[in-house]
Protein backbone atom coordinates (compact mmCIF):
# COMPACT_ATOMS: atom_id res chain seq x y z
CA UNK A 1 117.33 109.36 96.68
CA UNK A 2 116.66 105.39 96.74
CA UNK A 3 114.02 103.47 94.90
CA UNK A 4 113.29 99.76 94.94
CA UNK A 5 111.64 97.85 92.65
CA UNK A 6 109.91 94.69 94.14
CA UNK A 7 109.24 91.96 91.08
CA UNK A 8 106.29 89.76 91.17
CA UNK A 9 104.83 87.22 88.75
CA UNK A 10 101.35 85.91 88.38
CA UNK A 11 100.95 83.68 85.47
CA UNK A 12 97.78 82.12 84.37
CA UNK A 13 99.19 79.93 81.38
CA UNK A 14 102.99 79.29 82.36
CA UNK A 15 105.83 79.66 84.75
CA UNK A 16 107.56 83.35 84.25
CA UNK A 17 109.81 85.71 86.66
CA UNK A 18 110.36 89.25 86.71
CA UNK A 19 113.81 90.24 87.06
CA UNK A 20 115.61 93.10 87.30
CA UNK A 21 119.57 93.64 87.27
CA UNK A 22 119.52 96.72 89.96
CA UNK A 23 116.62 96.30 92.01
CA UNK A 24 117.46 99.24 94.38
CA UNK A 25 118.67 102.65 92.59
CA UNK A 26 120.62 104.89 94.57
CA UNK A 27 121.58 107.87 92.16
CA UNK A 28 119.42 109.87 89.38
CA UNK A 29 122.11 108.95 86.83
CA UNK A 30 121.50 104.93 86.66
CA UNK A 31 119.37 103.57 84.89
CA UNK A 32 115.79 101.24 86.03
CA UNK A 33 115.35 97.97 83.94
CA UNK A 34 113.52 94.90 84.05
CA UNK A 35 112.84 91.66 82.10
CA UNK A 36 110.47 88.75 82.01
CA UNK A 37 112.21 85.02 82.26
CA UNK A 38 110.06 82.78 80.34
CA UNK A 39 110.87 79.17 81.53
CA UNK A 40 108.16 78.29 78.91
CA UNK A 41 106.72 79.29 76.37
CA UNK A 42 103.32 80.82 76.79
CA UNK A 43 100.58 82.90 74.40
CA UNK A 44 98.40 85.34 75.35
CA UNK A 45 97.90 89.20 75.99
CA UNK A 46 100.87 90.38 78.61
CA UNK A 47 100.15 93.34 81.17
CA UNK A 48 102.42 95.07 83.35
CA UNK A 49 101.85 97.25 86.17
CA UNK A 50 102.27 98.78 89.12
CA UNK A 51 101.40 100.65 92.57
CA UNK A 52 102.20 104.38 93.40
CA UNK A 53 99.96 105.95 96.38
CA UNK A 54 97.36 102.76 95.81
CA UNK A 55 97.02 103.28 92.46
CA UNK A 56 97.52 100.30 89.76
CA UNK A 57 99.13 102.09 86.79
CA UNK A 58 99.71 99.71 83.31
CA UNK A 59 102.48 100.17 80.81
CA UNK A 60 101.82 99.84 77.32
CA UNK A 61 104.43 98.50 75.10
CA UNK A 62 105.50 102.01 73.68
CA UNK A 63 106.54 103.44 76.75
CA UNK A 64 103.54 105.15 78.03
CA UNK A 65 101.37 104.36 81.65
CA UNK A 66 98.07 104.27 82.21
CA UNK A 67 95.89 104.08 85.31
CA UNK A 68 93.62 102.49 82.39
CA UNK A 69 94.33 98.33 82.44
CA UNK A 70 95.92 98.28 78.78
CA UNK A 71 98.05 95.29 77.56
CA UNK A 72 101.46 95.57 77.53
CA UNK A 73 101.59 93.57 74.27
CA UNK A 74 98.75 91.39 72.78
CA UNK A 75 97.92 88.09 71.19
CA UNK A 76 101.94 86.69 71.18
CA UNK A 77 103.82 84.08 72.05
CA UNK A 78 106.15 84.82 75.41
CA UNK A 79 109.47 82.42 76.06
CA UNK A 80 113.01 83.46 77.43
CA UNK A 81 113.97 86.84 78.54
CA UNK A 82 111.66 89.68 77.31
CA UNK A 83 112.68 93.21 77.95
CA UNK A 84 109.83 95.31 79.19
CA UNK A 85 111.63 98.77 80.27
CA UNK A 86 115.24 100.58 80.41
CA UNK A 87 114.50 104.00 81.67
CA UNK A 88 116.89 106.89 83.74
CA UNK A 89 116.18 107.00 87.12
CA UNK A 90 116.30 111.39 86.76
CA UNK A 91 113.35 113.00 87.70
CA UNK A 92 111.47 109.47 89.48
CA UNK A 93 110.20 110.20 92.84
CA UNK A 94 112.14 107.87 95.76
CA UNK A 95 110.33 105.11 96.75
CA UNK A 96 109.40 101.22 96.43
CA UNK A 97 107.88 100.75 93.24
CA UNK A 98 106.03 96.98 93.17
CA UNK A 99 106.12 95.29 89.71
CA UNK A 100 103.44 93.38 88.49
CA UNK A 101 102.95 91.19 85.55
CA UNK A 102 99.95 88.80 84.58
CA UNK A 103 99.53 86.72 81.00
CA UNK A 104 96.37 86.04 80.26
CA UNK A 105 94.14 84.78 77.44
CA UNK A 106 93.49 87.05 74.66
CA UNK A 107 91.19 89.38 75.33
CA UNK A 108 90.59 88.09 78.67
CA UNK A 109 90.58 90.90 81.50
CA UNK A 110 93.86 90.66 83.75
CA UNK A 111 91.43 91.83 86.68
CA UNK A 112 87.82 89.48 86.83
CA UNK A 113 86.33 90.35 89.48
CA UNK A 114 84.74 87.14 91.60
């Protein structure tokens, strides 16, 4: 089993990085985590995603994913670290796993297309 997580960052409104403190899991039993590093402080809606077999799939702030683009968390104010997941590794497929976050204005869609 091995699964890396890749962190990027693509910030509209302010400077942020994804971080994680394991970014490549070896065994079932560990545990997958990541955090946002605010450098400064920023408001909008937060969305989180990412890839599995070219698919964008978003996490909601309760824990669930969606291949629907839902915020992550809405309308707040961002700065230091944020926690965004602790999860067990059991029963997660092996593979890279990119990590994608984007703050945007409220309401604004994470995804305009140009």
């Amino acid at each position: 089993m091995g699964m890396v997580m890749a962190c990027s960052s693509v910030l509209s409104l302010a400077q942020a990085e994804l971080q994680t403190d394991k970014a490549i899991i070896n065994d079932a039993t560990q545990r997958i985590s990541a955090f946002a590093n605010f450098t400064t402080p920023v408001h909008g809606d937060l969305y989180l995603a990412t890839q599995i077999n070219n698919t964008l799939l978003f996490f909601s702030g309760n824990g669930d994913v969606s291949a629907e683009i839902i915020p992550f968390s809405q309308e707040k104010e961002y700065s230091g670290r944020l926690p965004l997941f602790d999860f067990s590794a059991k029963g997660i497929t092996a593979g890279r796993y990119p990590l994608y976050q984007v703050v945007t204005h409220p309401g604004t869609d994470p995804m305009p297309v140009s």
